[in-house]
Protein backbone atom coordinates (compact mmCIF):
# COMPACT_ATOMS: atom_id res chain seq x y z
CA UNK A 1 -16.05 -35.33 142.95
CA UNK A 2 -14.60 -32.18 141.76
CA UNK A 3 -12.44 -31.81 138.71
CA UNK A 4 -11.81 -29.96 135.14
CA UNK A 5 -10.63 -31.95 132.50
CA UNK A 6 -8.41 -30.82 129.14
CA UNK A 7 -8.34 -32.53 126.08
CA UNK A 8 -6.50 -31.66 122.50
CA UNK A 9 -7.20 -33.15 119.28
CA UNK A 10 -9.79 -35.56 119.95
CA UNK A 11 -11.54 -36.11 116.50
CA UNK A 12 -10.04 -35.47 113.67
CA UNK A 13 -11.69 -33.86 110.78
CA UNK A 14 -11.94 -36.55 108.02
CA UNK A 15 -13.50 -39.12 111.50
CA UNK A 16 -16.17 -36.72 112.87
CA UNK A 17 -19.56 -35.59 111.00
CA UNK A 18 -22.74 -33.34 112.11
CA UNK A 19 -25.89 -34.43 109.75
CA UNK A 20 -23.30 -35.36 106.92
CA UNK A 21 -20.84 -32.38 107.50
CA UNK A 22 -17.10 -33.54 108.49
CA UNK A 23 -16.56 -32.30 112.29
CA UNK A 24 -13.30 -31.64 114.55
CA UNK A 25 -12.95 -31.43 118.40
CA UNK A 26 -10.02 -30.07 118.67
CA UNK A 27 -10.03 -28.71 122.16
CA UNK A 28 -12.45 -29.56 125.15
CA UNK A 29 -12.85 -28.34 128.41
CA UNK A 30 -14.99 -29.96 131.00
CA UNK A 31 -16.11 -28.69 134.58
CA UNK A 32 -17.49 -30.59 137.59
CA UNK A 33 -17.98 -29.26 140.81
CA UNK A 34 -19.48 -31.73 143.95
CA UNK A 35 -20.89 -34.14 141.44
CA UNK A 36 -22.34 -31.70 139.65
CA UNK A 37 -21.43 -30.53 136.13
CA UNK A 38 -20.70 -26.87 135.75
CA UNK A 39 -19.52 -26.57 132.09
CA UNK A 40 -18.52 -27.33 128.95
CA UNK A 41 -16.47 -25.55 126.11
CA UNK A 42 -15.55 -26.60 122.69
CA UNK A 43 -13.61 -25.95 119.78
CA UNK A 44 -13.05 -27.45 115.84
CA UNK A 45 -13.90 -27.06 112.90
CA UNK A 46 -16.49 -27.91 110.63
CA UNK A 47 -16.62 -28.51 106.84
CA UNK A 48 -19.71 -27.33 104.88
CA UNK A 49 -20.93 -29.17 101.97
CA UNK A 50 -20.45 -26.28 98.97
CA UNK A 51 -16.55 -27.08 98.41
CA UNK A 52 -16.18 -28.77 94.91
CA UNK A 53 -17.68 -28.04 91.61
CA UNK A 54 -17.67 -31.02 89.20
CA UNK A 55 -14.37 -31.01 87.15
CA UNK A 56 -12.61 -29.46 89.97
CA UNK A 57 -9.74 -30.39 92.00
CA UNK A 58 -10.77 -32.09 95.61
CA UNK A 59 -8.65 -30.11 97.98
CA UNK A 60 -7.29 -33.09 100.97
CA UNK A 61 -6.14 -29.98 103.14
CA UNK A 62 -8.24 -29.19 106.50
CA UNK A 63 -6.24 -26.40 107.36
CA UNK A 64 -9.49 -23.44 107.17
CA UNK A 65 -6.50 -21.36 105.62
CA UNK A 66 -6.30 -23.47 102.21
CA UNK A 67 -10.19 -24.56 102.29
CA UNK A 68 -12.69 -21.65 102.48
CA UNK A 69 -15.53 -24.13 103.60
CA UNK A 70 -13.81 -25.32 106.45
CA UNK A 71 -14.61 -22.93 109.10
CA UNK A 72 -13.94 -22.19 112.50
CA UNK A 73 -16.31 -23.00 115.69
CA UNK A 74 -16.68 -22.65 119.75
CA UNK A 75 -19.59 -23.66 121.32
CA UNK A 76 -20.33 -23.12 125.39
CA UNK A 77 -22.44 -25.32 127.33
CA UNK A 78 -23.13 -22.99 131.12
CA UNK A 79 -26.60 -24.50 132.79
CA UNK A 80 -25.69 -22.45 135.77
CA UNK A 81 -26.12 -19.29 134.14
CA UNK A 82 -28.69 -21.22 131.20
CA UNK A 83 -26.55 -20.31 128.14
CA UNK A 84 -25.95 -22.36 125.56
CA UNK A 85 -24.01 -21.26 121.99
CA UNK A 86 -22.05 -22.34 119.27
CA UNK A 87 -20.45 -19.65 117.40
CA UNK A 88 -18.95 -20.12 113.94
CA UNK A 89 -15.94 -17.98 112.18
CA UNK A 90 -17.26 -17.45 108.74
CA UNK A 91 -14.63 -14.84 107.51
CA UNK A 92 -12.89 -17.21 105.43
CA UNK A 93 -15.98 -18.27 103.16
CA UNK A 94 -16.00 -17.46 99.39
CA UNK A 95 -17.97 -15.07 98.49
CA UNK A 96 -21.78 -16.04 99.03
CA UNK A 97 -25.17 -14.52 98.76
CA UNK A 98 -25.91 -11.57 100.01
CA UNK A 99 -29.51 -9.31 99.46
CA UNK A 100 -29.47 -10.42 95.79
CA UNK A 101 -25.27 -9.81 95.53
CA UNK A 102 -21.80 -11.48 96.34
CA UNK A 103 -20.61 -10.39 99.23
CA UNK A 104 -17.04 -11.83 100.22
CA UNK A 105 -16.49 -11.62 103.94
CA UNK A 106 -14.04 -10.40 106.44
CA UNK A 107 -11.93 -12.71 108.99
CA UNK A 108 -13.98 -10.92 111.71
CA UNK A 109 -17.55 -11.94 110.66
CA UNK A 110 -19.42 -14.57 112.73
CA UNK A 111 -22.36 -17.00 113.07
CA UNK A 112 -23.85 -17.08 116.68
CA UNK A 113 -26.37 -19.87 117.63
CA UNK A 114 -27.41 -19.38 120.82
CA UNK A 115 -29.88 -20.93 123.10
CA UNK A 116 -31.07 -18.66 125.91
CA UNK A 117 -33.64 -19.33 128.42
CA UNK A 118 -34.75 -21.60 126.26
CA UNK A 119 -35.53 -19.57 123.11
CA UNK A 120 -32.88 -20.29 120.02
CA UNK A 121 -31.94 -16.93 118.73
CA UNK A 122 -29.06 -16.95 116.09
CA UNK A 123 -27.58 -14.05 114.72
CA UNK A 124 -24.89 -12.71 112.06
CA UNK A 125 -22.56 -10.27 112.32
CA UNK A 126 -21.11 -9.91 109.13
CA UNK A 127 -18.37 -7.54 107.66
CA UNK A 128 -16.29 -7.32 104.14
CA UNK A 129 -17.35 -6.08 100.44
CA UNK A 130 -20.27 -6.57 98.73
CA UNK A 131 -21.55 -6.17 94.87
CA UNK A 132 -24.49 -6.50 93.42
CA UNK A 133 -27.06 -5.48 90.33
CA UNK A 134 -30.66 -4.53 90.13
CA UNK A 135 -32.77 -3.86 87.22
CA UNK A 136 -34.95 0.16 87.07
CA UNK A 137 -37.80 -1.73 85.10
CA UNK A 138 -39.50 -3.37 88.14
CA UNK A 139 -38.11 -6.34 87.58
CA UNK A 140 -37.32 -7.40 91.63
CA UNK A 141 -38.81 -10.75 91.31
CA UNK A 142 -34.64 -11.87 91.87
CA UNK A 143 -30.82 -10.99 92.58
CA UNK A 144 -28.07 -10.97 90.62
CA UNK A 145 -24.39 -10.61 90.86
CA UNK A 146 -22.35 -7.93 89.86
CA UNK A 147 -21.46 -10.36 86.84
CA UNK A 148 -25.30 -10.46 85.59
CA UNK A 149 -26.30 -7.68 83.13
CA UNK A 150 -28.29 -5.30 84.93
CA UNK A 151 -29.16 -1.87 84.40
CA UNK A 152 -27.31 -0.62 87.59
CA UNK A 153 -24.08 -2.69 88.72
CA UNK A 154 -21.57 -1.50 91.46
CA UNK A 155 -18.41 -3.63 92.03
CA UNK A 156 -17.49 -3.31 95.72
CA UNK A 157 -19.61 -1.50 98.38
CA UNK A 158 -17.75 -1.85 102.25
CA UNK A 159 -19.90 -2.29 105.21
CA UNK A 160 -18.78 -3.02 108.61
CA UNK A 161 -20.66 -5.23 111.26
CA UNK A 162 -24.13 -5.70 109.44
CA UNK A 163 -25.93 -7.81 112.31
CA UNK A 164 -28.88 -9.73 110.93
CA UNK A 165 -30.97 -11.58 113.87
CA UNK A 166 -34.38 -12.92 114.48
CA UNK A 167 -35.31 -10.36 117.04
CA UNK A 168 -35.69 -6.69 117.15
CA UNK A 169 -33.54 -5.05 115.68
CA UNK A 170 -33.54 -7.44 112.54
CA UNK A 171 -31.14 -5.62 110.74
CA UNK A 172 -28.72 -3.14 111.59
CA UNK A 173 -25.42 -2.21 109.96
CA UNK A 174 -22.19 0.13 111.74
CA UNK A 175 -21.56 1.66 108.14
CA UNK A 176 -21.67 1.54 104.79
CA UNK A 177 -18.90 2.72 102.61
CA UNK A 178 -17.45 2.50 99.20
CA UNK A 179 -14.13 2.03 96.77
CA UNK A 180 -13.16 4.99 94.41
CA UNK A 181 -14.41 2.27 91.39
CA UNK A 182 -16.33 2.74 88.36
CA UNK A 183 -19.67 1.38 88.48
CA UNK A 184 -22.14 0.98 85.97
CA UNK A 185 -25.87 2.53 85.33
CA UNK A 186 -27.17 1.39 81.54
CA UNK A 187 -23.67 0.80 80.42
CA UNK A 188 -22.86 4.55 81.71
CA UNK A 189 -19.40 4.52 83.84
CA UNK A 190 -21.33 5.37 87.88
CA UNK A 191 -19.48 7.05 89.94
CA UNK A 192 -20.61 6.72 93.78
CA UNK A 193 -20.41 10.10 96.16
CA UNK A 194 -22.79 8.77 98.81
CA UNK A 195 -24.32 5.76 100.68
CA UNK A 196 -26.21 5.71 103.33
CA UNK A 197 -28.38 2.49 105.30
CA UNK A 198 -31.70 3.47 106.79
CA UNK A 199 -34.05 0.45 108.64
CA UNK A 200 -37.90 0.85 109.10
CA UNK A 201 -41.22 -0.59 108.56
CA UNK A 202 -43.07 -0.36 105.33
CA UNK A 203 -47.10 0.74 105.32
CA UNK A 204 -47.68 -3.22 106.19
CA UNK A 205 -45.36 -3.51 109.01
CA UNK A 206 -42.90 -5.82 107.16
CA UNK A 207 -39.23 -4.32 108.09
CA UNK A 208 -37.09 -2.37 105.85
CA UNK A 209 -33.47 -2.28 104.67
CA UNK A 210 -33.31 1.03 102.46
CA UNK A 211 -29.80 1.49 100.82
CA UNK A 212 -29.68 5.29 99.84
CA UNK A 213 -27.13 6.67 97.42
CA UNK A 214 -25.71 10.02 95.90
CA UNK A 215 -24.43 9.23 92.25
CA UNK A 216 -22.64 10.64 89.74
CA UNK A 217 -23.41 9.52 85.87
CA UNK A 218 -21.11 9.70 83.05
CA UNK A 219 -22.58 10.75 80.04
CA UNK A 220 -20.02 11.53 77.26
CA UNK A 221 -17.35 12.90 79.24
CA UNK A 222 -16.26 14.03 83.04
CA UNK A 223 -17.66 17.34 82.52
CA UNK A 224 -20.89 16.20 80.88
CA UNK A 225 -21.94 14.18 83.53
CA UNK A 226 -25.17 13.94 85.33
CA UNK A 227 -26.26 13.60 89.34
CA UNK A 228 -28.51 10.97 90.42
CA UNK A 229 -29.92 10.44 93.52
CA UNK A 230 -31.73 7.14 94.74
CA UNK A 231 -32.93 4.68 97.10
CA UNK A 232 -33.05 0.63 97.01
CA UNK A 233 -35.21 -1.30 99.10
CA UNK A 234 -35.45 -4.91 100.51
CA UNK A 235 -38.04 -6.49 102.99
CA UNK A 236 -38.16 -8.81 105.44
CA UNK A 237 -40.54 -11.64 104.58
CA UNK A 238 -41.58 -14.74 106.26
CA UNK A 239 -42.61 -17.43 104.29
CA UNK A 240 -43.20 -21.41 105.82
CA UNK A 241 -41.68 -20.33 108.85
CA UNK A 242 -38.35 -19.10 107.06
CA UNK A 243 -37.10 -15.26 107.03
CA UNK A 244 -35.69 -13.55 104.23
CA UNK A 245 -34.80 -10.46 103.16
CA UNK A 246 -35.67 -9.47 99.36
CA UNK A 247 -35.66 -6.92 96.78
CA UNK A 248 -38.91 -4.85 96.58
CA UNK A 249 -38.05 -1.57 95.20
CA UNK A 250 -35.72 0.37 93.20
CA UNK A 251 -36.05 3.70 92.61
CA UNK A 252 -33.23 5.96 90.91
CA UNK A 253 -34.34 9.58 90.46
CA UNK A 254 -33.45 13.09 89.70
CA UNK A 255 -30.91 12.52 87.01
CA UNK A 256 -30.00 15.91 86.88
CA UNK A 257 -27.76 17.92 84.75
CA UNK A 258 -25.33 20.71 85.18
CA UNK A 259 -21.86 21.01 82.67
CA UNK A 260 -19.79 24.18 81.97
CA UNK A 261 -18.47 23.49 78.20
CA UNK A 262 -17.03 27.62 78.58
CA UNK A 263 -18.81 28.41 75.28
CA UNK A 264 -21.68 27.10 76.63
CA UNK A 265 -23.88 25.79 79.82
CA UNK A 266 -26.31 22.79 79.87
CA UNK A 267 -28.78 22.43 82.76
CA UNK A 268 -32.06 20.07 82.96
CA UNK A 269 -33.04 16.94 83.89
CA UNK A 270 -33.96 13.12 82.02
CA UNK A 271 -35.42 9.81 82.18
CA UNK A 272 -34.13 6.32 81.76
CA UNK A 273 -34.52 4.26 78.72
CA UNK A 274 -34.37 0.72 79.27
CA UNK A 275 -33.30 -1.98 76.07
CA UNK A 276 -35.49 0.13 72.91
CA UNK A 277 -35.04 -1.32 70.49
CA UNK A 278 -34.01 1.81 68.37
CA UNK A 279 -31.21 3.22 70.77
CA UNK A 280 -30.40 1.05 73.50
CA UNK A 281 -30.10 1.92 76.86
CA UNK A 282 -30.01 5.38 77.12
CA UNK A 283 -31.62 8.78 78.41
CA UNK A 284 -34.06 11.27 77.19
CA UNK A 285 -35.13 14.78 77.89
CA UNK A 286 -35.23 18.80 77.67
CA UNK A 287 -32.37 20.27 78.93
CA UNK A 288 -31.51 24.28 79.47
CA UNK A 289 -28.54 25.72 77.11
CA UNK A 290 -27.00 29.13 77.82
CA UNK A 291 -24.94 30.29 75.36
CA UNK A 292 -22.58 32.85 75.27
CA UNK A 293 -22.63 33.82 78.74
CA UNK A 294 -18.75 33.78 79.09
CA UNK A 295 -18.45 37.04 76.31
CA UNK A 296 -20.78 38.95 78.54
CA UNK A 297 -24.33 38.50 76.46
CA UNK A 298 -26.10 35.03 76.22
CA UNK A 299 -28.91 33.50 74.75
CA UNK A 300 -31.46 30.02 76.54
CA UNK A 301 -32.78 27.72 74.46
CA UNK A 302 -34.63 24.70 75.42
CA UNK A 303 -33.40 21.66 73.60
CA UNK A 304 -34.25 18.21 73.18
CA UNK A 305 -31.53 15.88 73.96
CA UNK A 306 -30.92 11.77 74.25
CA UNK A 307 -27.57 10.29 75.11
CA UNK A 308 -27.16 6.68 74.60
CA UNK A 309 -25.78 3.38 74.18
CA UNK A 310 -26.27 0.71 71.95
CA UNK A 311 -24.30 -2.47 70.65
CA UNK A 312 -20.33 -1.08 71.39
CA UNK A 313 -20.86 2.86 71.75
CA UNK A 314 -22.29 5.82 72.61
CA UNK A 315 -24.18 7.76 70.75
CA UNK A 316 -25.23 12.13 71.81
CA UNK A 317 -27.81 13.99 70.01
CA UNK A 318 -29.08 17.82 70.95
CA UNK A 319 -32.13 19.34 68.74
CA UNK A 320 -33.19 22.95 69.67
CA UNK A 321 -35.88 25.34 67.96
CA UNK A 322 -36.24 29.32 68.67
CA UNK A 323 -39.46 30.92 67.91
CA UNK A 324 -38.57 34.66 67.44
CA UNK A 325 -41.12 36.98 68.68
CA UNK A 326 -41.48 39.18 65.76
CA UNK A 327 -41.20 37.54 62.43
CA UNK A 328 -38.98 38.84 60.00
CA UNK A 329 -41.01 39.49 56.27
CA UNK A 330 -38.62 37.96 53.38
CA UNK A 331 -40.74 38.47 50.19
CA UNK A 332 -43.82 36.91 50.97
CA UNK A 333 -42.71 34.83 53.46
CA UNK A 334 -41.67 35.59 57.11
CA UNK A 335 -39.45 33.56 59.17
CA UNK A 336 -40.93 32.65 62.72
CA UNK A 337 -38.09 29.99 63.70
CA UNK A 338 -34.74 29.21 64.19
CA UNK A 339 -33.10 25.52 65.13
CA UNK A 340 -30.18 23.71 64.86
CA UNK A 341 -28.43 20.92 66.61
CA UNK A 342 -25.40 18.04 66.38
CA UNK A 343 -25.18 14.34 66.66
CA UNK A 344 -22.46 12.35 67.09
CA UNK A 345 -22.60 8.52 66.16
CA UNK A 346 -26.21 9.36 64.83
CA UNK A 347 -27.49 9.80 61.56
CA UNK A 348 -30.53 11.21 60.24
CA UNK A 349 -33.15 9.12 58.35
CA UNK A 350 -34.91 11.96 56.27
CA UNK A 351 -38.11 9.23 55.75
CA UNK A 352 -38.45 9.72 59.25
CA UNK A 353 -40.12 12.71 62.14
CA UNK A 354 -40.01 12.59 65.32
CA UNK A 355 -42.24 13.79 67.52
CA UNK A 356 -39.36 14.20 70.21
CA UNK A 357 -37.48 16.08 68.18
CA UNK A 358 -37.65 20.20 68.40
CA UNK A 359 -37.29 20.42 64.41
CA UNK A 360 -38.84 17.11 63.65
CA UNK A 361 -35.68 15.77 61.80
CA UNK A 362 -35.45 11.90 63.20
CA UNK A 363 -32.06 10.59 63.93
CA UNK A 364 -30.87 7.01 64.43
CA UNK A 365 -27.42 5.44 66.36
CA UNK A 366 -25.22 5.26 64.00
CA UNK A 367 -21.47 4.75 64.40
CA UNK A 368 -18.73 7.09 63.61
CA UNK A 369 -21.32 8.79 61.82
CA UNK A 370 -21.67 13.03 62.64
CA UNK A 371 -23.08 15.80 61.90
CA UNK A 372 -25.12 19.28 62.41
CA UNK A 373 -28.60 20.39 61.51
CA UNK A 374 -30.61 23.71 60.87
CA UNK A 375 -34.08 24.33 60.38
CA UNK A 376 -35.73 27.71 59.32
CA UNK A 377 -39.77 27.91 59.95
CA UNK A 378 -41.33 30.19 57.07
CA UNK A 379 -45.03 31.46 58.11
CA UNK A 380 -47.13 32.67 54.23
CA UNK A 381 -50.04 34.34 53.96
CA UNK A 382 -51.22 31.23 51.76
CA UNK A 383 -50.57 28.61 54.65
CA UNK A 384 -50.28 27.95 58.35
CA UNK A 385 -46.11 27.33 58.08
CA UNK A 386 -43.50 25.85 56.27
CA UNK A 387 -40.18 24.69 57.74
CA UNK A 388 -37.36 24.25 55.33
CA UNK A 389 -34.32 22.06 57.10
CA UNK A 390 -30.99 21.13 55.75
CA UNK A 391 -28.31 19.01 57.68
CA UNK A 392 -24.26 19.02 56.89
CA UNK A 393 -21.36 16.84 58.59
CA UNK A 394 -19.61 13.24 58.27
């Protein structure tokens, strides 16, 4: 007996079920050649169990269109040629997990579970937008979404065709991309000018997704802005028999500085600070000024500098001293050293030093609060030094 058989709508969605998930056939198409069968295709669609949140509204539709759990399958039964799938159309999903993130899908993404020579090996291919957080503090021990308060957020990073399987390769991705969006870093607007996907094998063998990035930090304005380069890193693990991928480093470097404020040029480089209590999230360290050099003659200093934010705003402090090489006699005192700075949504809590600071003058976050400082350093022939400071603004 040889024949092929078509069939259309043969269980309906709200009839069928797969281990407690409603199941279609919607098409079927059976071969037999001389007795003997030859093969079998398939088509529905299948409902997974994530659709309704208490409270909510039961959608009745099973049109995949109007319910984003409803999706798509095919499956292919070929013993001649010992191949047996079922692939699944996942590109109409709400957005799900993803490395720690949301990612939300594209119509072209795809499950494949497939059965060859008698090994299962599924696979995803997997395209659309993806946004996630991570924390600088070591703190990898979980995801979070972009909506979870982390210290570095970005909103929508692209990749096309990111196949994740259960043989070699593991992972690979066509490319990663991104939208012209402002991301976050501490509360800092982020800019993104670079990302980059790199796959390898840590010094234990486990595999390696590294995510590398080229970023450009906001400090207090466009032109005071800082570069930052970085890499984030997940690893495959295999616990009980079940593969995942997780977060296991993050590593955000480099912050370096370069802004052309035409009087003046700042160049150097700082370090994070995470949640103190004092002032926030924020960022520390000596930076280069060069003054003057648009009139022809300039003069360096090394400053001390911390931008930050705490509560609702930023705050931007710069503290420089200049020892002068040959100290100038006034009576019987001689001046050794000049500094100066400005703060801006700081104030200055004269109880206070700081061992930070160039001058030792301590300042606080303090809104809508500014100001300017000088220092002079007196050297006596009756003691080692005495600094005499004064500070003026609003």
């Amino acid at each position: 007996m040889t024949f092929s058989l078509f069939a259309y709508n043969m269980i309906a969605l709200e009839n069928g079920a797969a281990g407690g998930w409603p199941l279609s056939l919607d098409t079927l198409n059976l071969s037999i050649k001389r007795n003997e069968f030859q093969r079998l295709s398939l088509a529905g669609r299948i409902k997974l169990p994530i659709a309704s949140k208490k409270g909510q509204t039961v959608s009745t539709s099973t049109n995949p269109k109007d319910v984003p759990e409803i999706l798509t399958y095919r499956g292919l039964i070929d013993p001649i040629q010992e191949e047996y799938s079922l692939t699944i159309g996942i590109g109409n999903l709400k957005p799900l997990n993803m490395f720690g993130g949301q990612a939300t899908l594209a119509p072209n993404s795809y499950v494949e579970l497939k059965v060859s020579q008698g090994t299962f090996k599924p696979k995803a291919v997997l395209s659309g937008t993806w946004a996630f957080g991570v924390n600088l503090s070591g703190d990898v021990s979980g995801g979070a979404g972009a909506g979870t308060a982390k210290d570095v957020g970005f909103k929508q990073i692209n990749f096309q065709n990111l196949v994740l399987q259960t043989v070699e390769p593991y992972i690979s991705v066509t490319s990663f991309g991104y939208k012209d969006e402002t991301n976050s870093l501490g509360g800092f607007p982020l800019q993104i000018r670079r990302v980059q996907a790199s796959f390898g094998q840590n010094s234990s063998r486990q595999p390696t997704f590294i995510l590398g990035l080229g970023l450009d930090l906001t400090l207090q304005s466009k032109s005071f802005a800082a570069k930052v380069d970085g890499d984030i890193t997940w690893t495959k693990t295999t616990i009980n028999g079940e593969d995942s991928w997780d977060l296991s480093g993050v590593a955000l470097n480099n912050f370096a500085i370069d802004a052309d404020f035409s009087a003046f040029k700042i160049k150097g480089r700082l370090e994070f600070m995470r949640q103190d209590p004092i002032f926030g999230n924020g960022f520390k360290g000596t930076l280069n000024i060069n003054v003057g050099a648009a009139m022809g003659s300039s003069v360096t200093v090394d400053v001390k500098s911390i931008f930050g934010r705490v509560n609702d705003y930023y705050y931007f402090y710069l503290d420089a001293m200049v020892t002068l090489p040959v100290g100038i006699r006034i009576g019987p005192m001689e001046l050794y050293g000049l500094g100066g700075g400005f703060a801006i949504n700081m104030e200055r809590k004269p109880q206070k030093t700081s061992d930070f600071s160039m001058t030792g003058m301590a300042y606080e976050p303090k809104k809508d609060n500014y100001g300017v400082m000088f220092a002079l350093a007196f050297r006596s022939s009756f003691d080692a030094g005495k600094t005499l400071d004064g500070t003026g603004g609003s």
